[in-house]
PDB file of N, CA and C in Angstrom:
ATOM      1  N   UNK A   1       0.814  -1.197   0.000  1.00  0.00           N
ATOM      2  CA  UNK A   1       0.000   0.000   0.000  1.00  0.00           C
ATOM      3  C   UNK A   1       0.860   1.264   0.000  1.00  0.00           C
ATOM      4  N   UNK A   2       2.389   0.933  -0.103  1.00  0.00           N
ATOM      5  CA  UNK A   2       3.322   2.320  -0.093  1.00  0.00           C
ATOM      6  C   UNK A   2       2.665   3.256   1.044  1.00  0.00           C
ATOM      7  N   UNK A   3       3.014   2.600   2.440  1.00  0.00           N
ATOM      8  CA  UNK A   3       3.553   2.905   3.662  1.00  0.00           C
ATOM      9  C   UNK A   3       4.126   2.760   4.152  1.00  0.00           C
ATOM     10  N   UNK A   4       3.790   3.165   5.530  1.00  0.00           N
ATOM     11  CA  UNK A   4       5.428   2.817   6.012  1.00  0.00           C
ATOM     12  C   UNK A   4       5.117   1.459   7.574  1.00  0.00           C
ATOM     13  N   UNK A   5       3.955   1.084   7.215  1.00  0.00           N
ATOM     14  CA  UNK A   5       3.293   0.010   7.799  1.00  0.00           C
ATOM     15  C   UNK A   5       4.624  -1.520   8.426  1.00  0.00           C
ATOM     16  N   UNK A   6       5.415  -1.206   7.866  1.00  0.00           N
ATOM     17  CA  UNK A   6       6.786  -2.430   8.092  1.00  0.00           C
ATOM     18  C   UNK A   6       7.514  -1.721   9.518  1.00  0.00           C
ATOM     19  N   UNK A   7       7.416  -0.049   9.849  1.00  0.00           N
ATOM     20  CA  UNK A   7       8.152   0.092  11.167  1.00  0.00           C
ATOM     21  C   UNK A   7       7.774  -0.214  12.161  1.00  0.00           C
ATOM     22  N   UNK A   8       5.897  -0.828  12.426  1.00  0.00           N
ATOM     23  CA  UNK A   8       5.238  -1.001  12.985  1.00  0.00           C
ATOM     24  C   UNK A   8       6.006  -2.362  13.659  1.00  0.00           C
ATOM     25  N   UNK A   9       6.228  -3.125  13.050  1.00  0.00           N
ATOM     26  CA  UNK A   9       6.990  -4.909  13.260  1.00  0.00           C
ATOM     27  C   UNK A   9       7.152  -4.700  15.038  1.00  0.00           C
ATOM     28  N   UNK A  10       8.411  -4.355  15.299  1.00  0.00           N
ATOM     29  CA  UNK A  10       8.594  -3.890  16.744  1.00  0.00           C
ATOM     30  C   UNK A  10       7.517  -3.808  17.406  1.00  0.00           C
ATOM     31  N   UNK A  11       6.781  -2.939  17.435  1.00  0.00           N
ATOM     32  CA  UNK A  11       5.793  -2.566  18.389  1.00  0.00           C
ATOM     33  C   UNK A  11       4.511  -3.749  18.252  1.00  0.00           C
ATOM     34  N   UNK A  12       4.357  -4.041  17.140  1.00  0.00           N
ATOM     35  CA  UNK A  12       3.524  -5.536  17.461  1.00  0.00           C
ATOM     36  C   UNK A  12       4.081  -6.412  17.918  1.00  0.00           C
ATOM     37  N   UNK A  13       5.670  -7.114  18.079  1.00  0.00           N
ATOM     38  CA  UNK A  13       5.528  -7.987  17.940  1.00  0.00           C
ATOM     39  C   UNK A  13       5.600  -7.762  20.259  1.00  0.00           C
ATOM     40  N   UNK A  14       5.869  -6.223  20.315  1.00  0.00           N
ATOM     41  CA  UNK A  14       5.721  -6.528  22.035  1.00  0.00           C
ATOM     42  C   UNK A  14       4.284  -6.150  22.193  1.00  0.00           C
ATOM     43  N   UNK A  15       3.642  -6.300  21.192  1.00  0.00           N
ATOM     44  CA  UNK A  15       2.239  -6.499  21.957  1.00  0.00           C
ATOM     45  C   UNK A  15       1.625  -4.799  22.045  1.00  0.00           C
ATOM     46  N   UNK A  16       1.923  -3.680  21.551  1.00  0.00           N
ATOM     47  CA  UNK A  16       1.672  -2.346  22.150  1.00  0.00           C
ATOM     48  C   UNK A  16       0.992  -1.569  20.086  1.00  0.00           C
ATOM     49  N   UNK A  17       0.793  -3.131  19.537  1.00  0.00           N
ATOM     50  CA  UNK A  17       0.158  -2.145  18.342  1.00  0.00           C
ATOM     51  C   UNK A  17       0.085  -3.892  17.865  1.00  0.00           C
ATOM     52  N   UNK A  18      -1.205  -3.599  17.483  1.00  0.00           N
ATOM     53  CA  UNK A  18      -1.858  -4.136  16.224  1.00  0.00           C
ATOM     54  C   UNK A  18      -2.530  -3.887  14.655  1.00  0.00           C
ATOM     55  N   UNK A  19      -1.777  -4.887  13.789  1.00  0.00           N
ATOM     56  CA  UNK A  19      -2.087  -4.338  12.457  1.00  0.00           C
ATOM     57  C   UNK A  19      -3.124  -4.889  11.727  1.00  0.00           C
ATOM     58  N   UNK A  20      -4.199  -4.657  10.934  1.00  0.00           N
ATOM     59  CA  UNK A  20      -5.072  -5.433  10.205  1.00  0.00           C
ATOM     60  C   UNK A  20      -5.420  -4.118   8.594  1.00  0.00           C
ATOM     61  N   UNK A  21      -5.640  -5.067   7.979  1.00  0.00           N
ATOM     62  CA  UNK A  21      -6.008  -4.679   6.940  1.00  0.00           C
ATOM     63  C   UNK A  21      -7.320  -4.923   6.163  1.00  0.00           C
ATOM     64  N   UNK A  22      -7.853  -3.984   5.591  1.00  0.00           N
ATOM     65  CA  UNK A  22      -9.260  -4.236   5.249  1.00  0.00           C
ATOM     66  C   UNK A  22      -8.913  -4.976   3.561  1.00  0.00           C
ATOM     67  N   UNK A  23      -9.154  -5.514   3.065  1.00  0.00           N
ATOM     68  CA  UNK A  23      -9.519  -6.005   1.656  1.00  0.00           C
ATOM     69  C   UNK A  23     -10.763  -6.840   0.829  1.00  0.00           C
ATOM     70  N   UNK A  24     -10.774  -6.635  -0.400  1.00  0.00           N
ATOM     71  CA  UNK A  24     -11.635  -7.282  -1.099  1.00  0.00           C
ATOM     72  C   UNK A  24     -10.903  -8.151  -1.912  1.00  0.00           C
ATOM     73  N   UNK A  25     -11.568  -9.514  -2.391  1.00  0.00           N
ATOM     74  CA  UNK A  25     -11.008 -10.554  -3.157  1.00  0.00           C
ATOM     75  C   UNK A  25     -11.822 -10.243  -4.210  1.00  0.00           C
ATOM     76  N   UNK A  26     -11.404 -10.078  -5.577  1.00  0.00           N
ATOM     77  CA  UNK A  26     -11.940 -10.010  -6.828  1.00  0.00           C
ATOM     78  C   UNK A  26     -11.562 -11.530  -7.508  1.00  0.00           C
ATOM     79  N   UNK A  27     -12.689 -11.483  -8.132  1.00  0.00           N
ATOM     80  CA  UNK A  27     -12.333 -12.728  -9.144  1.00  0.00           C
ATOM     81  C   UNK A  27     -12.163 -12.295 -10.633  1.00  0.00           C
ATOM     82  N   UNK A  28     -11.235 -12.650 -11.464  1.00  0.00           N
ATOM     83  CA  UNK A  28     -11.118 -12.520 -12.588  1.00  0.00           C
ATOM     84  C   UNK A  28     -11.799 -13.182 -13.314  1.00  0.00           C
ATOM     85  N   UNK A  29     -11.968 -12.712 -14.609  1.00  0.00           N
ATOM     86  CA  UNK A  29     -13.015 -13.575 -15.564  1.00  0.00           C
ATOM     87  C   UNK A  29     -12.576 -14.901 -15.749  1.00  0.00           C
ATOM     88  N   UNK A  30     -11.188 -15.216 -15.907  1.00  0.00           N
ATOM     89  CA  UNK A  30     -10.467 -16.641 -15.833  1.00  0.00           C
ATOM     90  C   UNK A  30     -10.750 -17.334 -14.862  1.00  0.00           C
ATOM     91  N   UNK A  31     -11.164 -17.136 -13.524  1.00  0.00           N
ATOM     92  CA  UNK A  31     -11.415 -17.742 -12.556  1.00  0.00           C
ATOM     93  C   UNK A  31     -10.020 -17.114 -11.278  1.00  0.00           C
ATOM     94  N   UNK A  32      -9.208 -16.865 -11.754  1.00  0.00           N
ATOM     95  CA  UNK A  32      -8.090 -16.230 -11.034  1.00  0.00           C
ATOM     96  C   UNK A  32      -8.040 -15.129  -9.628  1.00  0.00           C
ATOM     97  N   UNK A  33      -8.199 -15.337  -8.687  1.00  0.00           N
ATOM     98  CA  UNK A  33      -8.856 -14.322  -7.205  1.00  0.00           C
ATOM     99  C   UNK A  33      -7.265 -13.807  -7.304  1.00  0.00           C
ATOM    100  N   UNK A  34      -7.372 -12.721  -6.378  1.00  0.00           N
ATOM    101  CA  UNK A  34      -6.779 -11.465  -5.889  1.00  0.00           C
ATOM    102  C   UNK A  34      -7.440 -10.586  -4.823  1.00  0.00           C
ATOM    103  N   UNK A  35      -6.678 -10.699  -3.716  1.00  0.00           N
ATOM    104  CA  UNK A  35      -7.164  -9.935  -2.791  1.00  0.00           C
ATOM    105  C   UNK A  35      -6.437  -8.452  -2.845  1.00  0.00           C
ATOM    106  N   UNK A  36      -7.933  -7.346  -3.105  1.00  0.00           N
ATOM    107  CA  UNK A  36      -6.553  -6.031  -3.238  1.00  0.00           C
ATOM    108  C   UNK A  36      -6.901  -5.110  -1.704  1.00  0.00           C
ATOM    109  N   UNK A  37      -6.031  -4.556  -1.595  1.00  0.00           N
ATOM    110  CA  UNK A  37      -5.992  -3.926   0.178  1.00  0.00           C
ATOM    111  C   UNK A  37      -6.976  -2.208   0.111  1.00  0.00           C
ATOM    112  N   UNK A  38      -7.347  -2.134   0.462  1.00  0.00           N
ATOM    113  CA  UNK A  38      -8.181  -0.789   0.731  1.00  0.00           C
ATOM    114  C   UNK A  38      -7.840   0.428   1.887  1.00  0.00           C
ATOM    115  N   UNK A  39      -7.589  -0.472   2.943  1.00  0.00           N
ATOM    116  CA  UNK A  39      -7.138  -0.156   4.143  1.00  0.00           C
ATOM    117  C   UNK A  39      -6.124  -0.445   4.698  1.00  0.00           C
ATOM    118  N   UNK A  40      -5.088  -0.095   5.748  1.00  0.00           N
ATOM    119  CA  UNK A  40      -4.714  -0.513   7.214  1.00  0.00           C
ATOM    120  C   UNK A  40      -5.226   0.491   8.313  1.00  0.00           C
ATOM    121  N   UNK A  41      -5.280  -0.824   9.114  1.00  0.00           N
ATOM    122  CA  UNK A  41      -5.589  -0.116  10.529  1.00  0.00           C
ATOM    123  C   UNK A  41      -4.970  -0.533  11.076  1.00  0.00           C
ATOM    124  N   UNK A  42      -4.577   0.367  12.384  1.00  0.00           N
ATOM    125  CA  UNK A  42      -3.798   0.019  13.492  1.00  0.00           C
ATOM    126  C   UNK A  42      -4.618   0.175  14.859  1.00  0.00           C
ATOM    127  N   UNK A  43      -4.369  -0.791  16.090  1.00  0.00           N
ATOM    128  CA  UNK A  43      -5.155  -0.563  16.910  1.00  0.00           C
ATOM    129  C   UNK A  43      -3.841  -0.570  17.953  1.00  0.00           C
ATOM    130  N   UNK A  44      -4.559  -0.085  19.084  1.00  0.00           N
ATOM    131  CA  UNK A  44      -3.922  -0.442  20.258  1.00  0.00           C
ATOM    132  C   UNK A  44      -4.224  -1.290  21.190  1.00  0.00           C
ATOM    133  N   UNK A  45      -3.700  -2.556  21.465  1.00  0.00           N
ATOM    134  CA  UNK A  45      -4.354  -3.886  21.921  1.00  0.00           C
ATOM    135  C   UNK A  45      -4.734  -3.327  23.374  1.00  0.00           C
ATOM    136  N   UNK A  46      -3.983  -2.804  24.086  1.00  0.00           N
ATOM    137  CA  UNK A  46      -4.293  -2.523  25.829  1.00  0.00           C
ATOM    138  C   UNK A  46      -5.634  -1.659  25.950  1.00  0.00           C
ATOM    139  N   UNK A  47      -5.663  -0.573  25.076  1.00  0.00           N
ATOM    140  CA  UNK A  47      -6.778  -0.011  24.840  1.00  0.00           C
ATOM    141  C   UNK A  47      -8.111  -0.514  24.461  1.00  0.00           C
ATOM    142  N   UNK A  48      -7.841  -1.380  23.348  1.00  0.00           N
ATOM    143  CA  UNK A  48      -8.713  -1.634  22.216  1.00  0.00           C
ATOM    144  C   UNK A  48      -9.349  -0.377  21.620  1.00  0.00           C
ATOM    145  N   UNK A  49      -8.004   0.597  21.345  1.00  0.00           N
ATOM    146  CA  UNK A  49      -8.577   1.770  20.469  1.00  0.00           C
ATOM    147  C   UNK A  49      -7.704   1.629  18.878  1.00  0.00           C
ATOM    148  N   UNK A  50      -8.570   2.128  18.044  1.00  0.00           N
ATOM    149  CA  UNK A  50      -8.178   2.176  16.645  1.00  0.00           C
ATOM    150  C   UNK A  50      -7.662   3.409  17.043  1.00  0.00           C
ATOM    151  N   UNK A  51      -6.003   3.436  16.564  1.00  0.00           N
ATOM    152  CA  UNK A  51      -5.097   4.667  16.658  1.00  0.00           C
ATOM    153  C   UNK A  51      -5.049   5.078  14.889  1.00  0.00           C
ATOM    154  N   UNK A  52      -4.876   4.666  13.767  1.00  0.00           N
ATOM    155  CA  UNK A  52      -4.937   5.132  12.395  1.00  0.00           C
ATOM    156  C   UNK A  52      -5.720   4.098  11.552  1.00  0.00           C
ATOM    157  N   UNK A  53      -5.867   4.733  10.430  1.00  0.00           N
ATOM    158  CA  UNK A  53      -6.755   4.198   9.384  1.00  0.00           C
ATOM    159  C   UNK A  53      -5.846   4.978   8.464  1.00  0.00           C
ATOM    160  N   UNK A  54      -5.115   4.230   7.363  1.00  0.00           N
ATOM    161  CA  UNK A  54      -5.096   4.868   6.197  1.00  0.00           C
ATOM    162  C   UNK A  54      -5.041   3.853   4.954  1.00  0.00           C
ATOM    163  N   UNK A  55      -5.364   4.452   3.841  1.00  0.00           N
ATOM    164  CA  UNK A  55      -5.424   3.962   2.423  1.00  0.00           C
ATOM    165  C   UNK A  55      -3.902   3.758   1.594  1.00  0.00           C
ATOM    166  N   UNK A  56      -3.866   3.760   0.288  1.00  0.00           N
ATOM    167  CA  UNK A  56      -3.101   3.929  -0.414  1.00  0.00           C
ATOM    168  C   UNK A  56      -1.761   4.899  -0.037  1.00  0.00           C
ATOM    169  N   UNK A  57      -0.937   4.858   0.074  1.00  0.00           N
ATOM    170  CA  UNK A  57      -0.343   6.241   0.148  1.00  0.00           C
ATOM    171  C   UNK A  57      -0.396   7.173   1.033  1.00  0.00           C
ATOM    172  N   UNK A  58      -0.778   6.205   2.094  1.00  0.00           N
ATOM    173  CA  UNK A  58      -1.400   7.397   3.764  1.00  0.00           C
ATOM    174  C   UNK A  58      -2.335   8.294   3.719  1.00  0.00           C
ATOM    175  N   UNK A  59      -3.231   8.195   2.062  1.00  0.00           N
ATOM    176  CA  UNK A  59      -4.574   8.834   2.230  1.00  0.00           C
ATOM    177  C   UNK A  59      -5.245   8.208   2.976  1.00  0.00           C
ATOM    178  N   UNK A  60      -6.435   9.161   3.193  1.00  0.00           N
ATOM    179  CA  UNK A  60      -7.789   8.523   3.750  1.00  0.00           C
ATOM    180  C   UNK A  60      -8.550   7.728   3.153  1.00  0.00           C
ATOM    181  N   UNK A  61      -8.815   7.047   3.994  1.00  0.00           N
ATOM    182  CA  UNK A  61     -10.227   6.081   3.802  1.00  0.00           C
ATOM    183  C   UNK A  61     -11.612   6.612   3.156  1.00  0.00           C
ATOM    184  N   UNK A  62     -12.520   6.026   1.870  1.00  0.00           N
ATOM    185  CA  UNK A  62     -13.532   6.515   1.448  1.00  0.00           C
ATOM    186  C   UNK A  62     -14.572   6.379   2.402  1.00  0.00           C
ATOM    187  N   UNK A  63     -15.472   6.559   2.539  1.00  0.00           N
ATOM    188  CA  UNK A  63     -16.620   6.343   3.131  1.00  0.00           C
ATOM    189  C   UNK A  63     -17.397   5.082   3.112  1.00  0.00           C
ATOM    190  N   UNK A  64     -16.853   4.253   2.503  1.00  0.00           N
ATOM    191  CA  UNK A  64     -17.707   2.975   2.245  1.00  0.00           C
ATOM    192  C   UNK A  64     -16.632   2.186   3.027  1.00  0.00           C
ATOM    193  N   UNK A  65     -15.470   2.367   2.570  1.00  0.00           N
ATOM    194  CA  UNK A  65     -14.267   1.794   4.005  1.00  0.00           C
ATOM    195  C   UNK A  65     -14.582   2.038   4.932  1.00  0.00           C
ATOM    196  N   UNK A  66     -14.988   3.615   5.860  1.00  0.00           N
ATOM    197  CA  UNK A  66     -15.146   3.531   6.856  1.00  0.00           C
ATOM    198  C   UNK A  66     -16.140   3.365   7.360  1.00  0.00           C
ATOM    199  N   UNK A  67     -17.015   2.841   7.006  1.00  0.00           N
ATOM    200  CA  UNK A  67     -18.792   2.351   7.529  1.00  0.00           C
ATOM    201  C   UNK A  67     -17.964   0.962   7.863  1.00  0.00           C
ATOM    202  N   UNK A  68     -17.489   0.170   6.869  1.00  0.00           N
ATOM    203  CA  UNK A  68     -16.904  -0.786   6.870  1.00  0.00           C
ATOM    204  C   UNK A  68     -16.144  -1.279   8.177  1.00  0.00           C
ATOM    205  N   UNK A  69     -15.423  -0.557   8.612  1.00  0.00           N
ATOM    206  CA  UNK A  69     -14.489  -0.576   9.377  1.00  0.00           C
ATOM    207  C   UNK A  69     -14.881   0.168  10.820  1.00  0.00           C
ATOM    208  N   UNK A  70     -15.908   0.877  11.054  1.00  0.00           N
ATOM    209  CA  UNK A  70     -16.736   1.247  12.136  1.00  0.00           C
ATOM    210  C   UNK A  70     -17.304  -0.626  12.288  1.00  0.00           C
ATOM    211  N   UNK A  71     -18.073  -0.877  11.578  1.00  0.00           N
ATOM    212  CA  UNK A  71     -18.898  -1.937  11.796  1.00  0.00           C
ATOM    213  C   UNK A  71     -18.092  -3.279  11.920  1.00  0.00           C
ATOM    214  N   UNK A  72     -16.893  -3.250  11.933  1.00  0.00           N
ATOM    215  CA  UNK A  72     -15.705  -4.281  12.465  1.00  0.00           C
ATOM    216  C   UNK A  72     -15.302  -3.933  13.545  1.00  0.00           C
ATOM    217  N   UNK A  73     -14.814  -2.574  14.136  1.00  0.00           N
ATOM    218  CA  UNK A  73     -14.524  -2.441  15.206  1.00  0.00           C
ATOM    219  C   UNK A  73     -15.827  -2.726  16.686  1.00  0.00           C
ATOM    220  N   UNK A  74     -17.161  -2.150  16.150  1.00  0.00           N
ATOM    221  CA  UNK A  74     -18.362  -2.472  16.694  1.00  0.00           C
ATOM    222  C   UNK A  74     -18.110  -4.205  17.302  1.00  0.00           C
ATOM    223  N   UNK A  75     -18.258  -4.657  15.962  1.00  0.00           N
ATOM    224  CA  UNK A  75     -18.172  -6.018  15.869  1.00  0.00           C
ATOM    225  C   UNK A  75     -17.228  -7.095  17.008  1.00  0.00           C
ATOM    226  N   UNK A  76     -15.922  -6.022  16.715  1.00  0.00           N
ATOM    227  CA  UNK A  76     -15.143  -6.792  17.717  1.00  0.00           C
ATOM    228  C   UNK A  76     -14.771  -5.873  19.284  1.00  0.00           C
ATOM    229  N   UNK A  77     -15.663  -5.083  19.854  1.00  0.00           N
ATOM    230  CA  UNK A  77     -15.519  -3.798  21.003  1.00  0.00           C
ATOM    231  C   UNK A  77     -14.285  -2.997  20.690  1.00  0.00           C
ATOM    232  N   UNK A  78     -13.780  -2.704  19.957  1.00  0.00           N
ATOM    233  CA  UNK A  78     -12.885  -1.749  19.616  1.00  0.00           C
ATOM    234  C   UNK A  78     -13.957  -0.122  20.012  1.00  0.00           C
ATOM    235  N   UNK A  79     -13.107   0.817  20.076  1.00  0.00           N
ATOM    236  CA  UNK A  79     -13.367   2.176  19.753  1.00  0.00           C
ATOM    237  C   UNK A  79     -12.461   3.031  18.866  1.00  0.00           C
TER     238      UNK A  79
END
């Protein structure tokens, strides 16, 4: 997604950031799937707060991502 989502490594792996990513799997007319990325999010596990959301290029998220991604965090008690 051309971020910088890889400096994160460290801090997940002691537990003080979590990474997830939102995507869709397309199917090609051949039958061929591809999952392409829309999102990352980062949370903070001790919290269970979503600390960023970004897209492509450290833009923002469209609006259909973030309904999306409200209704996952809902889903799993995040804020």
């Amino acid at each position: 997604m051309s971020h910088c989502v890889f400096g994160y490594a460290r801090r997940c792996r002691e537990g003080s950031s979590a990474i997830f990513s939102l995507r869709h799997l397309e199917i090609a007319s051949d039958g061929a799937t591809r999952a392409v990325s829309y999102a990352t999010i980062e949370v903070h596990p001790p919290s269970r707060k979503i600390v960023q959301i970004r897209a492509f290029r450290n833009r923002p998220v469209n609006n259909s991502c973030q309904r999306m991604i409200h209704e996952w965090a809902r889903q799993n008690n995040l804020c």
